[in-house]
PDB file of N, CA and C in Angstrom:
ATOM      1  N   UNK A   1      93.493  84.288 111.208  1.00  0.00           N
ATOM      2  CA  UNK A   1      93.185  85.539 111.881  1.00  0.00           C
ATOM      3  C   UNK A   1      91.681  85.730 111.979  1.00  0.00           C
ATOM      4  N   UNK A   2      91.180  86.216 112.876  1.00  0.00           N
ATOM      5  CA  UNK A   2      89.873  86.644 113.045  1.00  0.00           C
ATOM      6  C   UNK A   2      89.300  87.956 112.514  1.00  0.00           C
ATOM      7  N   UNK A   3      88.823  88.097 111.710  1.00  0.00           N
ATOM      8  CA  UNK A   3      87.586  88.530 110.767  1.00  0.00           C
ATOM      9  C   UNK A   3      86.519  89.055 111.037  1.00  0.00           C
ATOM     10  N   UNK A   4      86.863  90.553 111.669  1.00  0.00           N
ATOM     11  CA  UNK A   4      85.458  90.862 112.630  1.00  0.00           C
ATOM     12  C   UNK A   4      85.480  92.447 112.016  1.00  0.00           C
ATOM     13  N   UNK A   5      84.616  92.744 112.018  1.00  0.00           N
ATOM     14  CA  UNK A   5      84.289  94.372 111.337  1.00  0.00           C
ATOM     15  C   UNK A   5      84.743  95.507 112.489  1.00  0.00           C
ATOM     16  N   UNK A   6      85.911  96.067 112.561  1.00  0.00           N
ATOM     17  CA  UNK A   6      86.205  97.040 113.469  1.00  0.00           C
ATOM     18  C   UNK A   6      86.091  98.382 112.290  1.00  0.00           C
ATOM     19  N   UNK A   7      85.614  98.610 111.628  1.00  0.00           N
ATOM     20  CA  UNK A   7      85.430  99.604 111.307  1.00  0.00           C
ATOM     21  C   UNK A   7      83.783 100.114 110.213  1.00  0.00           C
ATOM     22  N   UNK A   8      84.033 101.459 110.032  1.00  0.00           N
ATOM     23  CA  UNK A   8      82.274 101.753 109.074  1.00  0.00           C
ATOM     24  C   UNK A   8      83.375 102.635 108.170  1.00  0.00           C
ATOM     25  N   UNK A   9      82.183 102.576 107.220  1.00  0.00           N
ATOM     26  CA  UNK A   9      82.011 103.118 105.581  1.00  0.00           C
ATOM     27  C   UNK A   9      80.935 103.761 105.559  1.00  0.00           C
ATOM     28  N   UNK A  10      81.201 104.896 105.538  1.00  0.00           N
ATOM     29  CA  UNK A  10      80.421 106.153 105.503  1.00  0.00           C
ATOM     30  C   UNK A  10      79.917 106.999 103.455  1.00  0.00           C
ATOM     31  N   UNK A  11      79.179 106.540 102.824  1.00  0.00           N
ATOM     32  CA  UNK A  11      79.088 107.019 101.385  1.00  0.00           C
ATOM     33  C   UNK A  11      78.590 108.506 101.519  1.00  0.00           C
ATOM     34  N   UNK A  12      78.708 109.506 100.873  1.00  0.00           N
ATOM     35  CA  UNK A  12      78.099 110.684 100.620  1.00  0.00           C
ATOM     36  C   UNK A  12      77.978 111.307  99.406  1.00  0.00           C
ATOM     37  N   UNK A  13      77.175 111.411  98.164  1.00  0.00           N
ATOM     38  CA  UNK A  13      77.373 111.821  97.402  1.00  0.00           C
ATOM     39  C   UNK A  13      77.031 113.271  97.628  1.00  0.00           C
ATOM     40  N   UNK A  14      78.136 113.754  96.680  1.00  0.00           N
ATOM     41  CA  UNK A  14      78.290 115.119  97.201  1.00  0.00           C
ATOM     42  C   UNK A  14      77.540 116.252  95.871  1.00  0.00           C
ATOM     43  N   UNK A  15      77.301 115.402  95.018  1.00  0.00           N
ATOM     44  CA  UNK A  15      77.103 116.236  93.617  1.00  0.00           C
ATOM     45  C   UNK A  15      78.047 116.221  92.314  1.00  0.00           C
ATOM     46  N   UNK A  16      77.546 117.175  91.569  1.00  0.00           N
ATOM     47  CA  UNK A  16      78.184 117.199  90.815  1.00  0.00           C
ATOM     48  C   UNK A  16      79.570 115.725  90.248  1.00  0.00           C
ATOM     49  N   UNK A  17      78.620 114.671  90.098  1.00  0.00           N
ATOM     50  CA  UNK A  17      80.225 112.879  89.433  1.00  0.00           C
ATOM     51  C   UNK A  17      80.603 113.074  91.038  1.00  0.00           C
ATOM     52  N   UNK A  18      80.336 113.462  92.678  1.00  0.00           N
ATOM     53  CA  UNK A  18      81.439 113.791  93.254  1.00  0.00           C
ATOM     54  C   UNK A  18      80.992 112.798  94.773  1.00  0.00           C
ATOM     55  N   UNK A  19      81.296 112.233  94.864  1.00  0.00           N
ATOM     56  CA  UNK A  19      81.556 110.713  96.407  1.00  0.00           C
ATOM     57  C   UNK A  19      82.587 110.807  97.530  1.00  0.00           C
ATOM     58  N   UNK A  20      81.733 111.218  98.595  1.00  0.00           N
ATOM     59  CA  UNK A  20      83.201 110.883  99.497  1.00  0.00           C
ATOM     60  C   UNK A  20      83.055 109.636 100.422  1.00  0.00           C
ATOM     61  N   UNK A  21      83.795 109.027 100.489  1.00  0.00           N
ATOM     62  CA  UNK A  21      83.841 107.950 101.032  1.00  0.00           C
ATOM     63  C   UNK A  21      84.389 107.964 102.547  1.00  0.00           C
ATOM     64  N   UNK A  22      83.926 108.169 103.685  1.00  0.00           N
ATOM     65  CA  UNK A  22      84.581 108.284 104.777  1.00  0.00           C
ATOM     66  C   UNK A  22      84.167 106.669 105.847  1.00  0.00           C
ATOM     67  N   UNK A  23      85.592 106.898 106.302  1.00  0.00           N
ATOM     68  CA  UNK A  23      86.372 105.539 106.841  1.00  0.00           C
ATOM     69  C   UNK A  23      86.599 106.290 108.319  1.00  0.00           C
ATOM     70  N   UNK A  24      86.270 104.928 108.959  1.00  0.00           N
ATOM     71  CA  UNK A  24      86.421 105.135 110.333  1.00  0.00           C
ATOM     72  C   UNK A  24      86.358 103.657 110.876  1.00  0.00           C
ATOM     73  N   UNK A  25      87.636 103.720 112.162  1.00  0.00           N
ATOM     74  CA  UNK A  25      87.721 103.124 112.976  1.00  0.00           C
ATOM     75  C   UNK A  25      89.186 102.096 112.537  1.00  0.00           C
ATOM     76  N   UNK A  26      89.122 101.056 112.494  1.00  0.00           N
ATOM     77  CA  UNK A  26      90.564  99.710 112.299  1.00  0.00           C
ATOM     78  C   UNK A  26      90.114  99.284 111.063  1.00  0.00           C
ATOM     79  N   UNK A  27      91.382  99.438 110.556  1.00  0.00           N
ATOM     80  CA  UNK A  27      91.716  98.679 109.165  1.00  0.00           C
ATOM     81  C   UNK A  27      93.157  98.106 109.250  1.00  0.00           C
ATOM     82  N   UNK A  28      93.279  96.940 109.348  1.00  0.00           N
ATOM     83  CA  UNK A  28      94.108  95.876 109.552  1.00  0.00           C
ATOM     84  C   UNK A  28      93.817  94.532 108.708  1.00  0.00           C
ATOM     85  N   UNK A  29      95.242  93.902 108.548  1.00  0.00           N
ATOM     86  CA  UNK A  29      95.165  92.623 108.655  1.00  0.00           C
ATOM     87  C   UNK A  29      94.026  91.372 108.782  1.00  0.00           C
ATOM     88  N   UNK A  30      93.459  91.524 110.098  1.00  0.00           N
ATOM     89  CA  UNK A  30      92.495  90.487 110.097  1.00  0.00           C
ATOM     90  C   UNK A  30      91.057  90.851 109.593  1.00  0.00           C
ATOM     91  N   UNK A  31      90.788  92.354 109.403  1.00  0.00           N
ATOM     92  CA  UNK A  31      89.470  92.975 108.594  1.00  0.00           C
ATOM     93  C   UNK A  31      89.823  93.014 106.916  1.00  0.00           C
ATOM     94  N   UNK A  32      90.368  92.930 106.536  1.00  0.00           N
ATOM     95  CA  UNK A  32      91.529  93.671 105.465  1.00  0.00           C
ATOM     96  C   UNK A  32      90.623  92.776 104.049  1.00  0.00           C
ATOM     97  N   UNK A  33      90.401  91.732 103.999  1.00  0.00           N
ATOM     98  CA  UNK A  33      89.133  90.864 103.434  1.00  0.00           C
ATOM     99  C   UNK A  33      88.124  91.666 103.268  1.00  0.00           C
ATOM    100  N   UNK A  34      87.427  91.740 104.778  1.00  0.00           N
ATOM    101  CA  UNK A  34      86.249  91.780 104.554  1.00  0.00           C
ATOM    102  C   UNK A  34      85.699  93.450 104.090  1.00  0.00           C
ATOM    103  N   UNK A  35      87.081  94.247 104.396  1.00  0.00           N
ATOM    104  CA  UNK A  35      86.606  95.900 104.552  1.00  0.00           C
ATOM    105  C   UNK A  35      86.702  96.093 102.839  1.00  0.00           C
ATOM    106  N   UNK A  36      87.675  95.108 101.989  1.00  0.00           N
ATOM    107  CA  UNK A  36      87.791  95.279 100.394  1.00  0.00           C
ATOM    108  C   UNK A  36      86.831  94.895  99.979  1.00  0.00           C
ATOM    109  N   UNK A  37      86.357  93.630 100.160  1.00  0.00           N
ATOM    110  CA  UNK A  37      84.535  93.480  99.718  1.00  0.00           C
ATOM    111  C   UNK A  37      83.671  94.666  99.784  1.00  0.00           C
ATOM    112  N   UNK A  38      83.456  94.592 101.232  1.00  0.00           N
ATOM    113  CA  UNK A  38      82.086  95.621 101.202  1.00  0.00           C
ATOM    114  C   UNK A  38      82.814  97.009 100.857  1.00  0.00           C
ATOM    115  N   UNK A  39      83.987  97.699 100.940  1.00  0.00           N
ATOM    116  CA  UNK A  39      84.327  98.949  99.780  1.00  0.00           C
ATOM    117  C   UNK A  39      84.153  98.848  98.354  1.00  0.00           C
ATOM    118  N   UNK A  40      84.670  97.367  98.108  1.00  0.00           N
ATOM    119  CA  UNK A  40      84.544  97.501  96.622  1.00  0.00           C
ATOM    120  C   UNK A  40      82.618  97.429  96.016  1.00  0.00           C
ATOM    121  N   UNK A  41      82.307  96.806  96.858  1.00  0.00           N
ATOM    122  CA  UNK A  41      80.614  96.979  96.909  1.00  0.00           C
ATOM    123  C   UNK A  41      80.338  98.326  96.553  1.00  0.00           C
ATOM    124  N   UNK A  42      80.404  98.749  97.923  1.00  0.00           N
ATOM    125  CA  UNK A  42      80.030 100.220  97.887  1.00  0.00           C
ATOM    126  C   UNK A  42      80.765 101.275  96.729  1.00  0.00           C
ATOM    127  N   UNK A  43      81.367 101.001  96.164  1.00  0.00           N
ATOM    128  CA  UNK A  43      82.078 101.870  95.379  1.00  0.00           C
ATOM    129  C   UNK A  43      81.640 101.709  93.773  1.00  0.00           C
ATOM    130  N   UNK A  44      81.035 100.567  93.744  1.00  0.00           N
ATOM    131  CA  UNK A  44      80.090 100.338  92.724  1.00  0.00           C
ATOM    132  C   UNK A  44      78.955 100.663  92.243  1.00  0.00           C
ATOM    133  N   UNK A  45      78.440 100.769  93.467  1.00  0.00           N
ATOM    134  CA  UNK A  45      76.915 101.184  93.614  1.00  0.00           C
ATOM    135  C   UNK A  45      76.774 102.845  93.389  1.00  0.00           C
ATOM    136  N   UNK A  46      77.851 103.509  93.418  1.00  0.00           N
ATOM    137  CA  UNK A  46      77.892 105.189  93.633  1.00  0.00           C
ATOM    138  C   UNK A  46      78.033 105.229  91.847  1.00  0.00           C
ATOM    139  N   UNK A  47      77.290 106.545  91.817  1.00  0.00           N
ATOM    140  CA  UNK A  47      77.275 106.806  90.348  1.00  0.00           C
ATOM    141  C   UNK A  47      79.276 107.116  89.751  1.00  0.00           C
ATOM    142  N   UNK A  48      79.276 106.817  88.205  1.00  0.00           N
ATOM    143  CA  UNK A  48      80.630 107.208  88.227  1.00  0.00           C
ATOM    144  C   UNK A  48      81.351 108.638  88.125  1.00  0.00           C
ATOM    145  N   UNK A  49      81.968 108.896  88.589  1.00  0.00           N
ATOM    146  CA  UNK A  49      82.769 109.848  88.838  1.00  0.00           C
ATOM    147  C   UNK A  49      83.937 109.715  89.702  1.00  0.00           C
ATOM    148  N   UNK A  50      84.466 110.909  90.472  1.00  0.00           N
ATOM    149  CA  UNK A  50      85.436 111.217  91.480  1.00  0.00           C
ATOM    150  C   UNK A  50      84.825 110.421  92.949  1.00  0.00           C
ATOM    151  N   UNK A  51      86.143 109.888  93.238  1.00  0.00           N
ATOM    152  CA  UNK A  51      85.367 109.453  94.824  1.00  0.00           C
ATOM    153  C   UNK A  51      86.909 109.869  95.649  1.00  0.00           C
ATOM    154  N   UNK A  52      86.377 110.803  96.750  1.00  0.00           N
ATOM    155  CA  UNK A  52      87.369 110.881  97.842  1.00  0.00           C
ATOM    156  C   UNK A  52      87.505 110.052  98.943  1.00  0.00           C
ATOM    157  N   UNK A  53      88.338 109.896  99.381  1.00  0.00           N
ATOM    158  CA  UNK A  53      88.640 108.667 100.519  1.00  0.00           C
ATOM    159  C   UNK A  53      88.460 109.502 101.573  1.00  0.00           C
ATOM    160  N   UNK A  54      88.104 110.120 102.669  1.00  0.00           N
ATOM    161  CA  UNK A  54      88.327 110.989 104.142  1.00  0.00           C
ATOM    162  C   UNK A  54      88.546 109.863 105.411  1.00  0.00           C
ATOM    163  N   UNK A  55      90.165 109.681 105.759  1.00  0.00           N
ATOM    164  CA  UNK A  55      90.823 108.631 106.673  1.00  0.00           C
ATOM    165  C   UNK A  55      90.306 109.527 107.934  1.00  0.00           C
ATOM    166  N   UNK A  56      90.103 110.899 108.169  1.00  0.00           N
ATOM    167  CA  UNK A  56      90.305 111.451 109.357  1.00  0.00           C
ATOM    168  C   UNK A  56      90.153 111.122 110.756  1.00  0.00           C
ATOM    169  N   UNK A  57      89.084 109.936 110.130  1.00  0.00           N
ATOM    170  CA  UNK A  57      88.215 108.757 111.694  1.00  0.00           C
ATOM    171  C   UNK A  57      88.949 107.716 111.569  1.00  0.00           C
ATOM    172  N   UNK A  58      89.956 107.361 111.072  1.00  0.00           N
ATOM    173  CA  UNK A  58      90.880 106.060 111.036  1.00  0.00           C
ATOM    174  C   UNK A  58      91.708 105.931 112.376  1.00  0.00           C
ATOM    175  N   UNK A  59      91.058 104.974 113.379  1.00  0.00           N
ATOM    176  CA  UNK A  59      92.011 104.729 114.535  1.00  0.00           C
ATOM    177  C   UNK A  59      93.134 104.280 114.498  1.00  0.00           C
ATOM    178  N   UNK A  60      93.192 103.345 113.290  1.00  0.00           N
ATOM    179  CA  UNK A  60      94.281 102.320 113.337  1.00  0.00           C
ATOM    180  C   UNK A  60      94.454 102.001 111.785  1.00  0.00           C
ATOM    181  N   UNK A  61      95.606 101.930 111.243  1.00  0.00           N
ATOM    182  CA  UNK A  61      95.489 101.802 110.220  1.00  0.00           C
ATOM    183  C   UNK A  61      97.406 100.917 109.783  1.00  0.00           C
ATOM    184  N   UNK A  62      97.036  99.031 109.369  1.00  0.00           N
ATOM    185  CA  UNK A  62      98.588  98.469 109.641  1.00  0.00           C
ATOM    186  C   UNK A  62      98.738  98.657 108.517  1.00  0.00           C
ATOM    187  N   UNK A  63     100.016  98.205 107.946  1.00  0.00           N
ATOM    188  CA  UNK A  63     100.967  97.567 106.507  1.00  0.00           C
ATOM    189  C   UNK A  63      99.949  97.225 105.704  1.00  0.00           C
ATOM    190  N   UNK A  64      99.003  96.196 105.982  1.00  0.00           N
ATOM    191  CA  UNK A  64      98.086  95.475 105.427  1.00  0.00           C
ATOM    192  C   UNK A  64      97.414  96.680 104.881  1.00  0.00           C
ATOM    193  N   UNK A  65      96.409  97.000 105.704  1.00  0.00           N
ATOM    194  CA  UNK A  65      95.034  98.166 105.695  1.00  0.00           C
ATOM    195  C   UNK A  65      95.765  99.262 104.757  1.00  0.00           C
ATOM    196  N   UNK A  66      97.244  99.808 104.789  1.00  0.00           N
ATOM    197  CA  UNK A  66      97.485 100.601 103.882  1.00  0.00           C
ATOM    198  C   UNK A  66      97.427 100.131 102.252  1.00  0.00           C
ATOM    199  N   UNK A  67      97.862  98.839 102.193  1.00  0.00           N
ATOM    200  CA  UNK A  67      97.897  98.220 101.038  1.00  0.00           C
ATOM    201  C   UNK A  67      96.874  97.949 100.331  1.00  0.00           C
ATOM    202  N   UNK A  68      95.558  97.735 101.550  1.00  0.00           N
ATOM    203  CA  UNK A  68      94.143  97.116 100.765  1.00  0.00           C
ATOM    204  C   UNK A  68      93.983  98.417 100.070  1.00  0.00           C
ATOM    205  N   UNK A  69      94.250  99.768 101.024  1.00  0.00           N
ATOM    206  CA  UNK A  69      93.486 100.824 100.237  1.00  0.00           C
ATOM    207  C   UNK A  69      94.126 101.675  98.675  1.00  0.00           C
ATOM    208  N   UNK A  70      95.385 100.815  98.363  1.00  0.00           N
ATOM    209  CA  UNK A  70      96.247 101.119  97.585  1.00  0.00           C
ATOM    210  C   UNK A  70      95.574 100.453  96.645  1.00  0.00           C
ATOM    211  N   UNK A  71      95.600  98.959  96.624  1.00  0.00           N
ATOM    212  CA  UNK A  71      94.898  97.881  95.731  1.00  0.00           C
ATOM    213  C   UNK A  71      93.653  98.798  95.635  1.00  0.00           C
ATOM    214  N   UNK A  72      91.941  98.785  96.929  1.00  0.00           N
ATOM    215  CA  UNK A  72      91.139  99.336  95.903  1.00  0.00           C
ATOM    216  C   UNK A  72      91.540 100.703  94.807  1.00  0.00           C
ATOM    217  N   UNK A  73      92.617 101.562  95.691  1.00  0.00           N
ATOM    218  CA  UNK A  73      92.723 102.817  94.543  1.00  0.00           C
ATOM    219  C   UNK A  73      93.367 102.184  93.162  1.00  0.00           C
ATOM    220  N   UNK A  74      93.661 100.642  93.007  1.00  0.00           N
ATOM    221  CA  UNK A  74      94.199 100.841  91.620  1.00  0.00           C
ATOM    222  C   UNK A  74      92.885  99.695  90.939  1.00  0.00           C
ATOM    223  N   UNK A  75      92.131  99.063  91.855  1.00  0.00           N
ATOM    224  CA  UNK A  75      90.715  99.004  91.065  1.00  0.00           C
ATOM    225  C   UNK A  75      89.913  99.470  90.581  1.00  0.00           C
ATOM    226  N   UNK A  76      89.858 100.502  91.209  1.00  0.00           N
ATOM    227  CA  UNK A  76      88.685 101.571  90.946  1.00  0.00           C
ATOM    228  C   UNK A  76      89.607 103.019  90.450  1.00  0.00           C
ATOM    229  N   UNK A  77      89.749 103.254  89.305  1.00  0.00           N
ATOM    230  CA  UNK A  77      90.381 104.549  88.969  1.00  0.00           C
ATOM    231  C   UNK A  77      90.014 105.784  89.002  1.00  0.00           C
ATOM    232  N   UNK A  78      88.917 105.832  89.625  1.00  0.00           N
ATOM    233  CA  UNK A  78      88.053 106.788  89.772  1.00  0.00           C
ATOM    234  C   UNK A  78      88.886 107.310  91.136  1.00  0.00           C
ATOM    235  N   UNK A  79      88.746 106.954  91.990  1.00  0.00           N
ATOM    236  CA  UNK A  79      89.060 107.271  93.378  1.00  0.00           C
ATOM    237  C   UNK A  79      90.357 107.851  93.820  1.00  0.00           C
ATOM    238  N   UNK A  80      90.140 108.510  94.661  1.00  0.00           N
ATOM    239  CA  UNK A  80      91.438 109.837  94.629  1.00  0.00           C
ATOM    240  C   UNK A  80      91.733 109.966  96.327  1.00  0.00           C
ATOM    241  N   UNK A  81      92.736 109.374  96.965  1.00  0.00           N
ATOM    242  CA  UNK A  81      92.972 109.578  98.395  1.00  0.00           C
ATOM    243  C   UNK A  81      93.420 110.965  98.297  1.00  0.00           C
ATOM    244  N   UNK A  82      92.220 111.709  98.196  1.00  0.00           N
ATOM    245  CA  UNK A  82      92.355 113.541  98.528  1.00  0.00           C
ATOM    246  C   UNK A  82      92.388 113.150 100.491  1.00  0.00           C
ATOM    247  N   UNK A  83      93.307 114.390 100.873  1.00  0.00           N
ATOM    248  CA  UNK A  83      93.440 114.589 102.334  1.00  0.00           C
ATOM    249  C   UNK A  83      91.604 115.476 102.600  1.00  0.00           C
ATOM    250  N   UNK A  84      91.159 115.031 103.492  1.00  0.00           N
ATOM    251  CA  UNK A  84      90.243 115.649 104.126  1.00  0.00           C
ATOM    252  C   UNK A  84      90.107 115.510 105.416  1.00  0.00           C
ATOM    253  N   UNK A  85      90.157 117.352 105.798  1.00  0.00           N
ATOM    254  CA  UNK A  85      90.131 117.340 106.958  1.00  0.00           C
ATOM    255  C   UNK A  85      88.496 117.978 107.438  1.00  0.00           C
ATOM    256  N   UNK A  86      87.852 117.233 108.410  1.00  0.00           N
ATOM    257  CA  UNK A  86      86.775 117.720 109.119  1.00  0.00           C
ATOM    258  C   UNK A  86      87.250 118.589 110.530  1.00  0.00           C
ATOM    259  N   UNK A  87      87.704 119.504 110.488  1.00  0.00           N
ATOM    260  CA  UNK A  87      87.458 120.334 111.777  1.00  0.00           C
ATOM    261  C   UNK A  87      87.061 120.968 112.502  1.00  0.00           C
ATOM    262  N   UNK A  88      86.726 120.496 113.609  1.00  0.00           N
ATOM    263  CA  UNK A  88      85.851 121.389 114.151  1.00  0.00           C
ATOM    264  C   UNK A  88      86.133 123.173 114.575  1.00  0.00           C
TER     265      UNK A  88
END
């Protein structure tokens, strides 16, 4: 499968131990590699505490892409797929 970055990783520390992590664009199968690397990167580098996941920019999201983000939530125990909604 081809291995091409259809999506961004957005970090924000918010304060107080508190990270949100916002995701946007395809998470699939053929990214599904490379989007667990550079998350698990990035999720390292943030001080420890709480980190929220915000899918709200997720175009596409397969079987796979649900699973990677299951696996990082059971790497990183910190991290909490809280629902966040940005509305305008």
């Amino acid at each position: 499968m081809d291995s091409h970055k259809t999506y961004n990783i957005h970090v924000r520390e918010e304060g107080g131990g508190k990270t949100l992590l916002s995701l946007s664009g395809r998470i699939e199968t053929g990214n599904l590699h490379l989007f667990l690397s550079e998350a698990d990167g990035l999720v390292h580098q943030v001080s420890p505490g709480s980190i929220r996941v915000d899918l709200s920019r997720v175009e596409y999201l397969d079987s796979a892409g649900a699973l990677g983000l299951l696996q990082l939530e059971d790497r990183r125990s910190q991290i909490h797929f809280s629902p966040v909604c940005q509305c305008d």
